[in-house]
N, C-alpha and C. Protein backbone atom coordinates (compact mmCIF):
# COMPACT_ATOMS: atom_id res chain seq x y z
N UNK A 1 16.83 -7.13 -6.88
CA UNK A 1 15.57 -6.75 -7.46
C UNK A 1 15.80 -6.50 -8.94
N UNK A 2 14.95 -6.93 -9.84
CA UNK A 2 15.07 -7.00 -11.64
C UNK A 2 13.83 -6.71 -11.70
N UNK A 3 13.02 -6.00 -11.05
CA UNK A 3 11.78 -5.41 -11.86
C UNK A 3 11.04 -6.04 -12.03
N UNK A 4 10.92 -7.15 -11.99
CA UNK A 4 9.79 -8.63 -12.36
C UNK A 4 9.63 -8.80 -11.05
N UNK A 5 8.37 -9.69 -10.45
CA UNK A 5 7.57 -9.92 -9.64
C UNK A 5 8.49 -11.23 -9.54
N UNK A 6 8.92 -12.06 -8.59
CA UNK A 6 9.71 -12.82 -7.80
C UNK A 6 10.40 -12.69 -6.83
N UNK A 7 11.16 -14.07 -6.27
CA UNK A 7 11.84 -13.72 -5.17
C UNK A 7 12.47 -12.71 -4.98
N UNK A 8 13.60 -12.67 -5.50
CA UNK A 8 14.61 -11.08 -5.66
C UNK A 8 13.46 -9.87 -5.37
N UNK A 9 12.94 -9.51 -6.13
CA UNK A 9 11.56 -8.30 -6.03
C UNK A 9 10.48 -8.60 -4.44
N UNK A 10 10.27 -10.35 -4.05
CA UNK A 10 9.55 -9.82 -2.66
C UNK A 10 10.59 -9.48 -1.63
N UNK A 11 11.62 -9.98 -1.52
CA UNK A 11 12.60 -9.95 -0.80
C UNK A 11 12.97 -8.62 -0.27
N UNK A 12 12.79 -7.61 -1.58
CA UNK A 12 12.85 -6.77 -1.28
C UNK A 12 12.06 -5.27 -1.02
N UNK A 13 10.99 -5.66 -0.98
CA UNK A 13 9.51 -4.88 -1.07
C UNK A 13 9.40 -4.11 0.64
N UNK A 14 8.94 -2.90 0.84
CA UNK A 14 9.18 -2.53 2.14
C UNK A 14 7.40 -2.38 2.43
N UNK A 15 7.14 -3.12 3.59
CA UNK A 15 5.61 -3.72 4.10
C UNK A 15 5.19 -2.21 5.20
N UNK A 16 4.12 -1.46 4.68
CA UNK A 16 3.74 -0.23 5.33
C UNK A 16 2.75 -1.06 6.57
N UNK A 17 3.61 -0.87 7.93
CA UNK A 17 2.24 -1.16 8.73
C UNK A 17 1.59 0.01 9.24
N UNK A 18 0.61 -1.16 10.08
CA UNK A 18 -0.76 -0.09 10.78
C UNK A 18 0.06 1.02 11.34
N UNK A 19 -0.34 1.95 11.37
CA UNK A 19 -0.45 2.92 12.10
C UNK A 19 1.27 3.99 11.88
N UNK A 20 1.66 3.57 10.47
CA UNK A 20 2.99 3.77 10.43
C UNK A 20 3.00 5.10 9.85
N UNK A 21 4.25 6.39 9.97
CA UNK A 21 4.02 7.46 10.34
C UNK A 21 5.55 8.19 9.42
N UNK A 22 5.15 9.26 8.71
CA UNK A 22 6.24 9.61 7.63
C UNK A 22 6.44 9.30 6.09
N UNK A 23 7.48 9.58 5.61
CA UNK A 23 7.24 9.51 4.36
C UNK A 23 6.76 8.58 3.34
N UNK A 24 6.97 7.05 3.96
CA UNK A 24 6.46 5.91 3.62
C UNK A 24 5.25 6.27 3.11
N UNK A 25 4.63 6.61 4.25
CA UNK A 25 2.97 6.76 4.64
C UNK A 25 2.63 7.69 3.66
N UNK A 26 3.17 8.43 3.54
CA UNK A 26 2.98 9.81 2.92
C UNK A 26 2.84 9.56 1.15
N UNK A 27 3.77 8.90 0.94
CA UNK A 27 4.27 8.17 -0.49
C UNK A 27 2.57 7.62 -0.89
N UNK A 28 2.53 6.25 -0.12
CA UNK A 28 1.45 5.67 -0.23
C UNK A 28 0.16 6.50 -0.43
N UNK A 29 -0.19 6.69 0.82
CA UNK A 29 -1.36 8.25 0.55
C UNK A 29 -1.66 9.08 -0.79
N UNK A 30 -0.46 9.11 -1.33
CA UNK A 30 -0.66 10.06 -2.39
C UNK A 30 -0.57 9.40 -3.77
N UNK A 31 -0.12 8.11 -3.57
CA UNK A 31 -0.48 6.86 -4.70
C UNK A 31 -1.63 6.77 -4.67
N UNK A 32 -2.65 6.41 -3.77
CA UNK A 32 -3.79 6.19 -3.40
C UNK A 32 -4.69 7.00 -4.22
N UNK A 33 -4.23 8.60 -3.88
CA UNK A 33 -4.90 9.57 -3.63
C UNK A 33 -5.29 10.11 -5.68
N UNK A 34 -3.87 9.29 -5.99
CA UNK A 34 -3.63 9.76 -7.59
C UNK A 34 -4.31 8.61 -8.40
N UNK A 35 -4.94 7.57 -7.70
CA UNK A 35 -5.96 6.09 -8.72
C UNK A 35 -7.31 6.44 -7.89
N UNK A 36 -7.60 7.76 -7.27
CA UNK A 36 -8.92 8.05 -6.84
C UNK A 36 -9.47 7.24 -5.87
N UNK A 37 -8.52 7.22 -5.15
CA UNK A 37 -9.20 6.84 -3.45
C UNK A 37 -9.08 7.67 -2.42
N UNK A 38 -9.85 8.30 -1.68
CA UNK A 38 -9.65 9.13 -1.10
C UNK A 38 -8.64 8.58 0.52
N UNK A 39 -8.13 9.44 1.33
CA UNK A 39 -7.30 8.82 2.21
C UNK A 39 -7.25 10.29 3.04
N UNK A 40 -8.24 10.75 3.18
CA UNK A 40 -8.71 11.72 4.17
C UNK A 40 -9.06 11.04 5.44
N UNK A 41 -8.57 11.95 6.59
CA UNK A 41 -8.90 11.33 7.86
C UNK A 41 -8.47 10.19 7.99
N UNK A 42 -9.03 9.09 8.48
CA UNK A 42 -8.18 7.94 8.57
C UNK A 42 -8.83 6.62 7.65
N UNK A 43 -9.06 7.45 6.45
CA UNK A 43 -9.58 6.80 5.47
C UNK A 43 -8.57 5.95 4.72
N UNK A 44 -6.79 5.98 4.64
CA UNK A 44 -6.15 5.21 4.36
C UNK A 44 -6.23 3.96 4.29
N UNK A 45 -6.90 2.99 5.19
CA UNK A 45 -6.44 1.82 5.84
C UNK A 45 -7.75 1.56 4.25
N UNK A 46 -8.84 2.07 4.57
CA UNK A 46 -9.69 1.56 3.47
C UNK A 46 -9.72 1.90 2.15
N UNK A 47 -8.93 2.75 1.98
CA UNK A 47 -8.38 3.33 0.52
C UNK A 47 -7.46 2.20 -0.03
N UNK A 48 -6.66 1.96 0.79
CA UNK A 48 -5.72 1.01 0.80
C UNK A 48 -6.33 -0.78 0.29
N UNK A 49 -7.19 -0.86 1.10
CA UNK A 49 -8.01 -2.13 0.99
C UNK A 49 -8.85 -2.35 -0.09
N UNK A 50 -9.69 -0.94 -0.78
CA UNK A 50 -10.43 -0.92 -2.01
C UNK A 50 -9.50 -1.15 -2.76
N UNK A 51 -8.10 -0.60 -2.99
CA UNK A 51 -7.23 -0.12 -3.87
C UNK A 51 -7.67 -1.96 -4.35
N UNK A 52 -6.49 -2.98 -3.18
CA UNK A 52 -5.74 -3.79 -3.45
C UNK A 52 -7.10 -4.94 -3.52
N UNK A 53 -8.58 -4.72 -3.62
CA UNK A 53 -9.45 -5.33 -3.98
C UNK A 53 -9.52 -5.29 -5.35
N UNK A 54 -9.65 -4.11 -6.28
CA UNK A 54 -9.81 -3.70 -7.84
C UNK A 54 -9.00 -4.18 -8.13
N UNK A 55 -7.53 -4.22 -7.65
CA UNK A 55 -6.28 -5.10 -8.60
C UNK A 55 -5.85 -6.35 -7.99
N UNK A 56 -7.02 -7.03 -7.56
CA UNK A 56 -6.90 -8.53 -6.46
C UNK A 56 -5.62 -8.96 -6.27
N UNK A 57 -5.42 -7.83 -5.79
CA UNK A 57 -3.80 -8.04 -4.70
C UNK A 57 -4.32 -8.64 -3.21
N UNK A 58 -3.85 -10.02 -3.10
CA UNK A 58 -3.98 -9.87 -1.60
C UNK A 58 -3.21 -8.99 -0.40
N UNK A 59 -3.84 -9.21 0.66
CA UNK A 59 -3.01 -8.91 1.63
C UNK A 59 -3.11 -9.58 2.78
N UNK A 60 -1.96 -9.47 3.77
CA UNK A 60 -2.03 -10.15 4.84
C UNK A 60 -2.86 -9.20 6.15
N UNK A 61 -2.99 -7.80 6.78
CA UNK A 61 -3.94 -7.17 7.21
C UNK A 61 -2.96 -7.52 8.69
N UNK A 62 -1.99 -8.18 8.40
CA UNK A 62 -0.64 -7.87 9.96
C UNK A 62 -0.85 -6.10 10.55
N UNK A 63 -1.29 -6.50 11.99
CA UNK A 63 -1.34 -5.52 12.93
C UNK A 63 -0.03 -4.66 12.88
């Protein structure tokens, strides 16, 4: 990984799934929580989804 967006960098990117539980989660949440999306209750999944709409990041939405 070199900090730039490429292979090396996806290769190594760690993919938060559904329903996943701990600090990962926790990390994320509070990224979220700090660009003003709320992620109360189980508001994550769509905090998450507005987020990566405003900065047209896709995603894949893997169960």
């Amino acid at each position: 990984m070199d900090g730039k967006w490429g292979p090396k960098t996806k290769a190594a990117i760690v993919t938060v799934q559904k329903g996943a539980k701990g600090n990962l989660t926790w990390i994320l949440q509070a990224t979220l929580y700090m660009e003003y999306y709320s992620t109360f209750g189980k508001g994550t999944e769509t905090a998450l989804e507005k987020f990566q709409k405003a900065k047209k990041i896709t995603a894949d939405k893997k169960a």
